[in-house]
N, C-alpha and C. Protein backbone atom coordinates (compact mmCIF):
# COMPACT_ATOMS: atom_id res chain seq x y z
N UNK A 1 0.85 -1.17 0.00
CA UNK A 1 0.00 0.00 0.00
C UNK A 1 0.89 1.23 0.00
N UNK A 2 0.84 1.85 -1.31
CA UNK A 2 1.83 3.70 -0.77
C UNK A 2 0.70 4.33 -0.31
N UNK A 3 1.61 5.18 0.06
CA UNK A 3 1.29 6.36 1.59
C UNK A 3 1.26 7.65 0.13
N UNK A 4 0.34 8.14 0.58
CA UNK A 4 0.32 9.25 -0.52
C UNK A 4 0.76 10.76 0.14
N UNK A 5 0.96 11.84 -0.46
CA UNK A 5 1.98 13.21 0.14
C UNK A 5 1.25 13.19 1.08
N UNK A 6 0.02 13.43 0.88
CA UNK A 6 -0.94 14.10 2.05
C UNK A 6 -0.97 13.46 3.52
N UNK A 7 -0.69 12.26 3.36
CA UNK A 7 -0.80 11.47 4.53
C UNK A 7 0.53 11.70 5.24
N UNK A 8 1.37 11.52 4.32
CA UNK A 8 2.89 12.23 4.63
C UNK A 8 3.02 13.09 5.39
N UNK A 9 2.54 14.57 4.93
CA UNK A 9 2.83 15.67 5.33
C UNK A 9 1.86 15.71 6.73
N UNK A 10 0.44 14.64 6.67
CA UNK A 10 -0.39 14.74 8.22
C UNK A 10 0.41 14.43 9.27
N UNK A 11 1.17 13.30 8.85
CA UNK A 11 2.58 12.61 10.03
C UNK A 11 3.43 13.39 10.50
N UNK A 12 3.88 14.11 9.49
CA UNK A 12 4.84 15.12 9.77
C UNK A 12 4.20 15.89 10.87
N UNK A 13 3.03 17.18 10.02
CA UNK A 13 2.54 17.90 10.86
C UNK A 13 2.11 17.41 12.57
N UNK A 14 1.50 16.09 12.23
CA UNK A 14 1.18 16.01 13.71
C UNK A 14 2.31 15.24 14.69
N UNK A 15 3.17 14.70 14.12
CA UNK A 15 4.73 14.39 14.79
C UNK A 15 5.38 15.96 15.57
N UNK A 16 5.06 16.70 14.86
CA UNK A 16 5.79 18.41 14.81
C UNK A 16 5.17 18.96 16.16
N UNK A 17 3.62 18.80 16.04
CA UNK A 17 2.93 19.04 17.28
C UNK A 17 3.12 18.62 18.30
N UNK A 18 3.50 17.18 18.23
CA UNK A 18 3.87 16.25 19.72
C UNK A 18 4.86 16.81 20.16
N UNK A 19 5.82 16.97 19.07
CA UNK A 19 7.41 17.39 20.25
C UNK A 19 7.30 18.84 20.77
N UNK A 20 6.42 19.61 19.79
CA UNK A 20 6.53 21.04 20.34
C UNK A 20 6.14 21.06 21.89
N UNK A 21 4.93 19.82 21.94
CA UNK A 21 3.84 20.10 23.22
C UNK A 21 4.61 19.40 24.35
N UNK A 22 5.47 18.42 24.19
CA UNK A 22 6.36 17.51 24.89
C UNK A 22 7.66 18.48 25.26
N UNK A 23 7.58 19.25 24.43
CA UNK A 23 9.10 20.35 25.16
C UNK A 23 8.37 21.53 25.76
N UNK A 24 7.23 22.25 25.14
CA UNK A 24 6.54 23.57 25.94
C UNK A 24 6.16 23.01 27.05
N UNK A 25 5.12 22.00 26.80
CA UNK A 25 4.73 21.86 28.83
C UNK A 25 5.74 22.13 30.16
N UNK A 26 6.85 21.16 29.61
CA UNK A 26 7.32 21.16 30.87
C UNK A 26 8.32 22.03 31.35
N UNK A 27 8.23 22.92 30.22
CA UNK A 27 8.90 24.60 30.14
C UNK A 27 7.89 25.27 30.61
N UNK A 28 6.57 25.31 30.79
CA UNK A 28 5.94 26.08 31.15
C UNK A 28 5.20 25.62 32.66
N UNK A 29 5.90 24.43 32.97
CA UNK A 29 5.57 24.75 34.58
C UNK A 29 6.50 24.57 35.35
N UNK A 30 7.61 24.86 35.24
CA UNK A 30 9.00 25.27 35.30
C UNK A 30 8.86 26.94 35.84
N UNK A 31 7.79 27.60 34.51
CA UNK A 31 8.15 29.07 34.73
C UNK A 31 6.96 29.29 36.02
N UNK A 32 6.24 29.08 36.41
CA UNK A 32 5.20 29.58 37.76
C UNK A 32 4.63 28.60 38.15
N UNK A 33 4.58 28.45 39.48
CA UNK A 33 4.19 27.32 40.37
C UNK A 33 3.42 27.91 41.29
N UNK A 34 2.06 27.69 41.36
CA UNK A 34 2.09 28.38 43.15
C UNK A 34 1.45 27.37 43.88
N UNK A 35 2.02 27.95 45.26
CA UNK A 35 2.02 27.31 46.51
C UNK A 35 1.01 27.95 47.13
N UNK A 36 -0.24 27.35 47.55
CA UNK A 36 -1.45 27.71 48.32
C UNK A 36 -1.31 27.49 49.74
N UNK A 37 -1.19 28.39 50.67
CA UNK A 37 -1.00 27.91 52.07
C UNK A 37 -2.53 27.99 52.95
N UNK A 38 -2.99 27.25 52.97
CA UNK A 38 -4.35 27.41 53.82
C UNK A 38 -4.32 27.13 55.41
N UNK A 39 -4.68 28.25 56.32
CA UNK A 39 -5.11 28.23 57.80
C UNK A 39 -6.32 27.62 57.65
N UNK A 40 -6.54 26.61 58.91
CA UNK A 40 -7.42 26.09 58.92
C UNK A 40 -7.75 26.32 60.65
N UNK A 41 -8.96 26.52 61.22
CA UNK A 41 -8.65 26.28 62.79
C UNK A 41 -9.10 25.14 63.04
N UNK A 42 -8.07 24.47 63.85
CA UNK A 42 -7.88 23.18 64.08
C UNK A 42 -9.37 22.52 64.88
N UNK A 43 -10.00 23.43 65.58
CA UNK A 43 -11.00 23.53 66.77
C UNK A 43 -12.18 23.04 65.87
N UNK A 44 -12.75 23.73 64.84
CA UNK A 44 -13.96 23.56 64.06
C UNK A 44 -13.75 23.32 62.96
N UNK A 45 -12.70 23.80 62.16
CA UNK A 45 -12.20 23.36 60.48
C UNK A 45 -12.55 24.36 59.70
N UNK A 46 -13.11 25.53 60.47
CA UNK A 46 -12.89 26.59 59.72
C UNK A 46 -11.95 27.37 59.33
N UNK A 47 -11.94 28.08 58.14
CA UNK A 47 -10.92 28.81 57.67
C UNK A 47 -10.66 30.12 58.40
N UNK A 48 -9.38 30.53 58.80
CA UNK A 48 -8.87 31.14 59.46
C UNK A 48 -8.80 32.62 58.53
N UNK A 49 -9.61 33.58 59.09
CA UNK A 49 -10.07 34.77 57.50
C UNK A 49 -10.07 35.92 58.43
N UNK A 50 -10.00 37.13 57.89
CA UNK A 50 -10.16 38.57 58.95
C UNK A 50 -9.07 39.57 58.79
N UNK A 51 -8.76 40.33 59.35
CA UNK A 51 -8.16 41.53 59.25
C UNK A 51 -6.71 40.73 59.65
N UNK A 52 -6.54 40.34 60.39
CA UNK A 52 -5.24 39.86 61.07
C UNK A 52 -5.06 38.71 60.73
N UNK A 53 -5.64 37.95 59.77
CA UNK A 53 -5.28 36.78 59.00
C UNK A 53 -4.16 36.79 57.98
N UNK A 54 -2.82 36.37 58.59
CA UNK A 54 -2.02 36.51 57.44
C UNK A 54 -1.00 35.11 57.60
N UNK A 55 -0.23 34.75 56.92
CA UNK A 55 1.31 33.96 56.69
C UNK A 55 2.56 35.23 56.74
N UNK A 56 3.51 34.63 57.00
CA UNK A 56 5.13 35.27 56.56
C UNK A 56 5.41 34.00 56.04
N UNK A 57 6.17 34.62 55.01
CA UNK A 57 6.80 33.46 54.30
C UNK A 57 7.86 33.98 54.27
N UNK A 58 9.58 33.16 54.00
CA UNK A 58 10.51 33.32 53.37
C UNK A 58 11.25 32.04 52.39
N UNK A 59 11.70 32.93 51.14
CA UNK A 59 11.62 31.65 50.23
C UNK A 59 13.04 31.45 50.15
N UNK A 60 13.91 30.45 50.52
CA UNK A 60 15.32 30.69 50.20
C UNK A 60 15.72 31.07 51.24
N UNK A 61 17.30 31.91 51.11
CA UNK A 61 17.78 32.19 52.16
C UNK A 61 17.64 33.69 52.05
N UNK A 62 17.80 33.96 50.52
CA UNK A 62 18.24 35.56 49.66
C UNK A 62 17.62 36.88 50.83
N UNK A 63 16.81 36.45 50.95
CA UNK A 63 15.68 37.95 51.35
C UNK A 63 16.14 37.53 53.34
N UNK A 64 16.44 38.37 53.69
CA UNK A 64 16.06 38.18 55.35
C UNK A 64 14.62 38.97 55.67
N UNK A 65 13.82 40.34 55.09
CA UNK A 65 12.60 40.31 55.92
C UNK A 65 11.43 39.11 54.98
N UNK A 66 10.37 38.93 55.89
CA UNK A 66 9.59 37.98 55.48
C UNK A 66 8.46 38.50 54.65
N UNK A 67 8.01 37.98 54.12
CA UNK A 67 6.79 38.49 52.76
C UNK A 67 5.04 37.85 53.56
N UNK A 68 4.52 38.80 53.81
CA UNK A 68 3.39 38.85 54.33
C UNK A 68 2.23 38.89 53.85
N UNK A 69 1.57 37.82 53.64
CA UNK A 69 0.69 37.41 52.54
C UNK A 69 -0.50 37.24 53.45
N UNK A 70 -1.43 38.19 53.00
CA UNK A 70 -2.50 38.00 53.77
C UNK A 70 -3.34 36.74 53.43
N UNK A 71 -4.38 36.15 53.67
CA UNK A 71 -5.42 35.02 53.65
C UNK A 71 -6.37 35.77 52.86
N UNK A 72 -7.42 34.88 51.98
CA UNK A 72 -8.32 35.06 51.17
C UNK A 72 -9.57 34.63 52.05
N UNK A 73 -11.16 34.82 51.85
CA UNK A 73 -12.06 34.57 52.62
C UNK A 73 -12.54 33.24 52.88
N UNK A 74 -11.56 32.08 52.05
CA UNK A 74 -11.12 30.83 52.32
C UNK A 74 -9.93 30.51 53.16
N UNK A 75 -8.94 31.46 53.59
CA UNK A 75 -7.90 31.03 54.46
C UNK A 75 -6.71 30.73 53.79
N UNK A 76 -7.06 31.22 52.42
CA UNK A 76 -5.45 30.46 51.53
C UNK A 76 -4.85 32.01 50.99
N UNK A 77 -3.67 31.73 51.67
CA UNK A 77 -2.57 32.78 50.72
C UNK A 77 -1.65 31.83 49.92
N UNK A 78 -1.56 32.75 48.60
CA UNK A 78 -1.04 32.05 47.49
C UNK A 78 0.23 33.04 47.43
N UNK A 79 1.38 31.99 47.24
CA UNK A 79 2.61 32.44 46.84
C UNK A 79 3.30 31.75 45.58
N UNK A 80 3.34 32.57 44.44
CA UNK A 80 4.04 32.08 43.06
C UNK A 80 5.16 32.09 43.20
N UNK A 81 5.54 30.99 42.42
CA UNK A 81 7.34 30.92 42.41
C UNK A 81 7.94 30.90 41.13
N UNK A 82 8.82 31.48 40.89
CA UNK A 82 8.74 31.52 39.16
C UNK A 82 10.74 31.62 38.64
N UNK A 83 10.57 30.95 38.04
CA UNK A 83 12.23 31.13 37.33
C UNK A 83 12.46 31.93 36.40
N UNK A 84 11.82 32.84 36.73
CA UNK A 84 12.69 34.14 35.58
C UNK A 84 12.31 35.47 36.31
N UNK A 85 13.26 36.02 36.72
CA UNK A 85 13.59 36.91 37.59
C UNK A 85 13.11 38.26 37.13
N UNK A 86 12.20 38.35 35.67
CA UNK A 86 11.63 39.71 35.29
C UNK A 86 10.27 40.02 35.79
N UNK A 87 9.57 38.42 36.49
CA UNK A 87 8.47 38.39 36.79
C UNK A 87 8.27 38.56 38.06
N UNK A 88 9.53 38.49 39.00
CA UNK A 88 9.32 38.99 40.42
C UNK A 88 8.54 40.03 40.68
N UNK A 89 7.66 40.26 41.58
CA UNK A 89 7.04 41.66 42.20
C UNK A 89 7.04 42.02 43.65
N UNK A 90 8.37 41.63 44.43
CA UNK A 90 8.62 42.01 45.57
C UNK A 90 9.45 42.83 45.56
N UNK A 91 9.25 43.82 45.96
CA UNK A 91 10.10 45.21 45.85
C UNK A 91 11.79 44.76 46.86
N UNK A 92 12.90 45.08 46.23
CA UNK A 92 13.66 44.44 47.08
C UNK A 92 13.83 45.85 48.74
N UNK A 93 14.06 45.56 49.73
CA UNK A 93 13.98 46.14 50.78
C UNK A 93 15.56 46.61 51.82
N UNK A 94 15.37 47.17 52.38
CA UNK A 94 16.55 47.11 53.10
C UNK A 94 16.49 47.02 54.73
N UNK A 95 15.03 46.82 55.32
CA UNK A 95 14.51 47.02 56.47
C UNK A 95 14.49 45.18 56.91
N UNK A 96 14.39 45.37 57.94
CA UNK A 96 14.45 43.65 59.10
C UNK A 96 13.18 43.14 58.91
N UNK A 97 12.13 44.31 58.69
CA UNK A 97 10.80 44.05 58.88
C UNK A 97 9.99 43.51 58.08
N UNK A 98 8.48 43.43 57.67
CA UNK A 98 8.03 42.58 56.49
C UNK A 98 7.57 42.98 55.42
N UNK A 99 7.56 42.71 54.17
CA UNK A 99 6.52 43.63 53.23
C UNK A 99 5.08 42.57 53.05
N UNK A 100 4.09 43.45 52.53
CA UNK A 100 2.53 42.90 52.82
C UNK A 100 2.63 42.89 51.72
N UNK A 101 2.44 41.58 50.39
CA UNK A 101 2.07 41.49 49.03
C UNK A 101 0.82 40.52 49.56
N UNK A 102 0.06 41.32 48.38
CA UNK A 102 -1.34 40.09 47.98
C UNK A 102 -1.13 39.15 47.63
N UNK A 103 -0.58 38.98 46.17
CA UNK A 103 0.09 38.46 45.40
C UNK A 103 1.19 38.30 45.00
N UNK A 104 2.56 37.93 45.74
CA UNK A 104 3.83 37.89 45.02
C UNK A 104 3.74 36.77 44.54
N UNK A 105 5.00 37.33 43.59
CA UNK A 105 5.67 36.42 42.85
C UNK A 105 7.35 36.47 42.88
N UNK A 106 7.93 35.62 43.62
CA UNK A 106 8.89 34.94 43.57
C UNK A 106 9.88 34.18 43.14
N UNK A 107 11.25 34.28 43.16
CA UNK A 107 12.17 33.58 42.18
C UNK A 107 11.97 32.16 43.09
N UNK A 108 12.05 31.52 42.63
CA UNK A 108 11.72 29.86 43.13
C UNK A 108 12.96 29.03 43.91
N UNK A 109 12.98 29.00 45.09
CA UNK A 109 13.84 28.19 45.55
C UNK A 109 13.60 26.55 45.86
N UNK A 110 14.61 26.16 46.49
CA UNK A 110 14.45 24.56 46.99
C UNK A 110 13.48 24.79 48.36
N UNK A 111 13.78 25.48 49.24
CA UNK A 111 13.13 25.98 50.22
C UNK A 111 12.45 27.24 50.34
N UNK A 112 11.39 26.79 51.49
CA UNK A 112 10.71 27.92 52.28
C UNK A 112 10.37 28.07 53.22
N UNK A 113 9.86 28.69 54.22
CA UNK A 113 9.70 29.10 55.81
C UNK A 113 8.43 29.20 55.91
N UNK A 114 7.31 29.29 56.76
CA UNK A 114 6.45 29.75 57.09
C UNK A 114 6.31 30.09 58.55
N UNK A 115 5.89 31.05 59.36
CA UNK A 115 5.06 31.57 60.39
C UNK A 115 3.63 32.15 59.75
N UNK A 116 3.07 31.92 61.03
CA UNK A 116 1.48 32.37 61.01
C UNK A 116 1.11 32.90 62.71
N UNK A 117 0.38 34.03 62.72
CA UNK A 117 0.58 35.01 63.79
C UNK A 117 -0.56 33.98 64.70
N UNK A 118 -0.46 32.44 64.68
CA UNK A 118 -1.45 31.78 65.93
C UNK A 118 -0.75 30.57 66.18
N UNK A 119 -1.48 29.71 67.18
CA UNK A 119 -0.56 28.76 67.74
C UNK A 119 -0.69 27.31 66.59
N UNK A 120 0.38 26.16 66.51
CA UNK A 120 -0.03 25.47 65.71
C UNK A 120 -0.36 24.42 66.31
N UNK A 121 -1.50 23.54 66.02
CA UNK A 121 -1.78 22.51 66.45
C UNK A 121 -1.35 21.48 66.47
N UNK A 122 -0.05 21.53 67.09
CA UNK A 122 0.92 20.12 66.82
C UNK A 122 1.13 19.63 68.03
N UNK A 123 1.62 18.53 68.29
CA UNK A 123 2.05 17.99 69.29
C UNK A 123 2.65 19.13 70.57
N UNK A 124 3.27 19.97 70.50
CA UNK A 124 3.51 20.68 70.88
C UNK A 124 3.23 21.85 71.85
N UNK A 125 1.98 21.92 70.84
CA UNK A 125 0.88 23.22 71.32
C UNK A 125 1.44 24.55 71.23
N UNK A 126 1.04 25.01 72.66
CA UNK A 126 1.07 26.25 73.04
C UNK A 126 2.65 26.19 73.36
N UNK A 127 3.22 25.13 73.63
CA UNK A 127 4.28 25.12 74.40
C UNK A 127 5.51 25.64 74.09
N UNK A 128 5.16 26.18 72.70
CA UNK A 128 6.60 26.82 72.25
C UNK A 128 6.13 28.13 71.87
N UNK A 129 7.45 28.57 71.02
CA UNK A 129 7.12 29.98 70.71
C UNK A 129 6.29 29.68 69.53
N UNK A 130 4.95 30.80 69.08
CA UNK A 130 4.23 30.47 68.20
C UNK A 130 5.03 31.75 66.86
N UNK A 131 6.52 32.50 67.36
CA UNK A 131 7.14 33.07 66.38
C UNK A 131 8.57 31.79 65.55
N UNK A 132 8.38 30.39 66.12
CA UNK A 132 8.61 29.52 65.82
C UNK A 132 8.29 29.28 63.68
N UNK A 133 9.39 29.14 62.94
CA UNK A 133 9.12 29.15 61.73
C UNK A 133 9.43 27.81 61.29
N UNK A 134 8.51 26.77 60.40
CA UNK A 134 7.69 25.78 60.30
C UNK A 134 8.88 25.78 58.25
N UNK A 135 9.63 24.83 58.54
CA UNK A 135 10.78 24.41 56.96
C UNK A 135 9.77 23.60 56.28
N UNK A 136 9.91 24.04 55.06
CA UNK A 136 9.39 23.32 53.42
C UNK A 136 10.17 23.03 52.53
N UNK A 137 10.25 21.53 52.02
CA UNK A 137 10.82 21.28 50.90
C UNK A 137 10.03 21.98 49.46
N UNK A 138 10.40 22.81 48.97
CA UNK A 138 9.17 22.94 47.18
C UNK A 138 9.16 22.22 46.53
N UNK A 139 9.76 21.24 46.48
CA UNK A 139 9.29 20.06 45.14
C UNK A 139 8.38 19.46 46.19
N UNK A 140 8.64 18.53 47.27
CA UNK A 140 7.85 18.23 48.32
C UNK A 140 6.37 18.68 48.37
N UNK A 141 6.38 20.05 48.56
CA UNK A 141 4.58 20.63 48.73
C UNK A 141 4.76 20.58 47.31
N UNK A 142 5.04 21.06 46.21
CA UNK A 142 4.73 21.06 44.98
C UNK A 142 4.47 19.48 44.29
N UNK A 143 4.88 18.52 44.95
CA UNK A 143 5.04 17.24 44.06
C UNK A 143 3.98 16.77 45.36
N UNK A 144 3.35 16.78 46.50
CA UNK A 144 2.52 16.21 47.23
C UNK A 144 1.74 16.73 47.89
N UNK A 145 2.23 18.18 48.77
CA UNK A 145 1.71 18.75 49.50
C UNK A 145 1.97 18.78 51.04
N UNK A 146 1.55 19.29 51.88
CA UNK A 146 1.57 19.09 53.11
C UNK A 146 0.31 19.00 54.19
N UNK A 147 0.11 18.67 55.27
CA UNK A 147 -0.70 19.06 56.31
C UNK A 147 -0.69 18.59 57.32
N UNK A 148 -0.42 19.55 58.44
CA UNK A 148 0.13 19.63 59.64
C UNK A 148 -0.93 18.58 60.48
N UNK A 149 -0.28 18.20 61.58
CA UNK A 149 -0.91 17.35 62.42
C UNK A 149 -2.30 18.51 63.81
N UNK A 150 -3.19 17.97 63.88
CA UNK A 150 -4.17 18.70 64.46
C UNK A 150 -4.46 17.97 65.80
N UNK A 151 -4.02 18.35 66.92
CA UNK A 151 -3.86 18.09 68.18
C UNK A 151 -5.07 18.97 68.69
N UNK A 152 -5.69 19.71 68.52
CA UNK A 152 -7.06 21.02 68.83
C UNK A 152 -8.33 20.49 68.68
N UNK A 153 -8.27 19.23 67.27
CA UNK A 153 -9.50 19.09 67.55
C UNK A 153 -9.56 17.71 66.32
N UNK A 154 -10.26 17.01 65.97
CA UNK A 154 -10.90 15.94 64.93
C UNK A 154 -10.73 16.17 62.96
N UNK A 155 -10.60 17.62 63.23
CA UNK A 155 -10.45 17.80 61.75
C UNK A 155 -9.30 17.31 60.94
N UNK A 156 -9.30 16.46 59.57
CA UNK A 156 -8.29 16.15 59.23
C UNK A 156 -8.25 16.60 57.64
N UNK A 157 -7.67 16.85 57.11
CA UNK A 157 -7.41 16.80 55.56
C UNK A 157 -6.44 16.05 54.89
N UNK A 158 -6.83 15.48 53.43
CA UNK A 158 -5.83 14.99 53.12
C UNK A 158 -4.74 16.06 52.20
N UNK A 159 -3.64 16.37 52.00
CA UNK A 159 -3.14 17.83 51.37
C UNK A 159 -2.94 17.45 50.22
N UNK A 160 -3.25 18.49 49.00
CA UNK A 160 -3.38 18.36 47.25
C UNK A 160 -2.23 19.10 47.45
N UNK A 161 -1.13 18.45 45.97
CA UNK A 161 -0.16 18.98 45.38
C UNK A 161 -0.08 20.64 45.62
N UNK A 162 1.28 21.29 46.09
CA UNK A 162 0.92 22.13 46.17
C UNK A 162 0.20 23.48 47.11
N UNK A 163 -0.44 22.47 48.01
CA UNK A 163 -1.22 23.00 49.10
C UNK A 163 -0.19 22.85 50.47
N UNK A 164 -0.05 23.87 51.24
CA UNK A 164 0.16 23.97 52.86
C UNK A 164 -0.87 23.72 53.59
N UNK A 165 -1.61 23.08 54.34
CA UNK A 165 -2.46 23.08 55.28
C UNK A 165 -2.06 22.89 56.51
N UNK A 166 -1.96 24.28 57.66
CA UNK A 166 -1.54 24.65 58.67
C UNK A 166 -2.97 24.37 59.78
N UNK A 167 -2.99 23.22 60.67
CA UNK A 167 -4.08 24.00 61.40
C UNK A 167 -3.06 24.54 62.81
N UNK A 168 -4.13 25.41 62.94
CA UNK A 168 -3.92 26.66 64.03
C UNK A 168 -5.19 26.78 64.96
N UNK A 169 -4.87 27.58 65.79
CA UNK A 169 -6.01 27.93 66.99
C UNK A 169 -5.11 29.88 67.15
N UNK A 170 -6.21 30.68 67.44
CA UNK A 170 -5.93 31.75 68.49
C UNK A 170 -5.05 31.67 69.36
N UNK A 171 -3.84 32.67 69.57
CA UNK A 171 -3.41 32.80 70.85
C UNK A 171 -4.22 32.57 72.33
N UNK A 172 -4.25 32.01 72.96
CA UNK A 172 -5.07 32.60 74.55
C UNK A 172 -4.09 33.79 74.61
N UNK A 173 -5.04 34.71 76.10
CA UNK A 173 -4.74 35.66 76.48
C UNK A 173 -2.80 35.67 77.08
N UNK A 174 -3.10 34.58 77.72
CA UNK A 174 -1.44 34.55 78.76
C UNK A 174 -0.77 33.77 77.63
N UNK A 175 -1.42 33.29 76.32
CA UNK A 175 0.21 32.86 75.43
C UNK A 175 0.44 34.44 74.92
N UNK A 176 -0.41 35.43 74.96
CA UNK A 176 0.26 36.41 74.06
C UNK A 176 1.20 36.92 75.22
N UNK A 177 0.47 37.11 76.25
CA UNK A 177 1.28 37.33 77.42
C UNK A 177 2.92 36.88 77.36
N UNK A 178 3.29 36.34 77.20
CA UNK A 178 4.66 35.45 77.12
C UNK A 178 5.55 35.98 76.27
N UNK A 179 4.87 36.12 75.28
CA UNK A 179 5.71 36.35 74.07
C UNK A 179 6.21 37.71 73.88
C-alpha cells in the first residue's frame, strides 16, 4: 500500500505538534508554580479569614525580611514561584521588617519558611514559641503537598499537590502574654 503526500505531510505535521507540546509543557511549569497555604482552625475546620489573617513566608535564604501574605475569605494565601527573575514583584527592601504582598511572585527556591501570627496545632501546642518558623521542601509541597498534624481538635485533611495546610487555633490571652 503507498502512503500518498498528504498522509505524509499529516505525520509530519502532527509528529511536529507532539514534540513542540512535549518540550513547551514542561517549560511552562518550570516558569510559575504556586504554593497555596491554607489556615485552617484546628478547633472547628474553619478557615482562618479577617483583618489579622495573614502567613510570613521566606523563600530561600536571599531575602532576610519575610513576605506577608495575607489570607483570602477561604484562608489560603497564594505564593508564586517563578524562574525568571523579570516576573518577580517584591520590591527588594533594606529594612528587618516585612513587606505585605497580595500576590507575590517569587524567584523559586528549593526551600521555604512559614510563620502564622497563631498557635499550631501540633504535638507541641502552646508550648513553644508560636514566632517559631515551620521548613518546606518545594518540590515536596509542589510534588505532594503538606498538612500539619491537628492536636485542637478531629479535623483532618488529606493535602493536594501544592497546598500547605496549617491547622492553628488563636493565641489565649497569657500565650500572648509570654511572648
Amino acid at each position: 500500500m503507498l502512503i500518498g503526500h498528504r498522509q505524509v505531510s499529516f505525520c509530519f505535521g502532527f509528529l511536529n505538534f507532539l514534540v513542540t507540546v512535549l518540550l513547551i509543557l514542561p517549560a511552562m511549569s518550570l516558569s510559575a508554580q504556586t504554593i497555596e497555604i491554607k489556615l485552617v482552625d484546628g478547633r472547628n475546620g474553619h478557615p482562618m479569614v479577617g483583618a489579622s489573617s495573614y502567613v510570613n513566608v521566606w523563600v530561600g535564604g536571599e531575602r532576610k525580611e519575610a513576605i506577608a501574605i495575607p489570607t483570602d475569605g477561604k484562608g489560603v494565601a497564594r505564593l508564586q514561584l517563578t524562574m525568571n527573575p523579570s516576573e518577580v514583584n517584591i520590591p527588594n527592601s533594606k529594612n528587618n521588617g516585612s513587606i505585605v504582598v497580595d500576590h507575590p511572585v517569587v524567584k523559586y527556591d528549593e526551600s521555604f519558611r512559614i510563620n502564622a501570627p497563631y498557635v499550631l496545632c501540633g504535638p507541641r501546642g502552646g508550648s513553644y514559641s508560636w514566632l517559631e518558623l515551620k521548613n518546606f521542601s518545594t518540590k515536596e509541597v509542589l510534588d505532594h503537598g503538606y498538612a500539619s498534624a491537628n492536636t485542637c481538635g478531629k479535623v483532618t485533611v488529606s493535602p493536594q499537590p501544592g497546598q500547605v495546610v496549617l491547622f492553628v487555633r488563636p493565641l489565649t490571652f497569657w500565650e500572648k502574654m509570654k511572648q
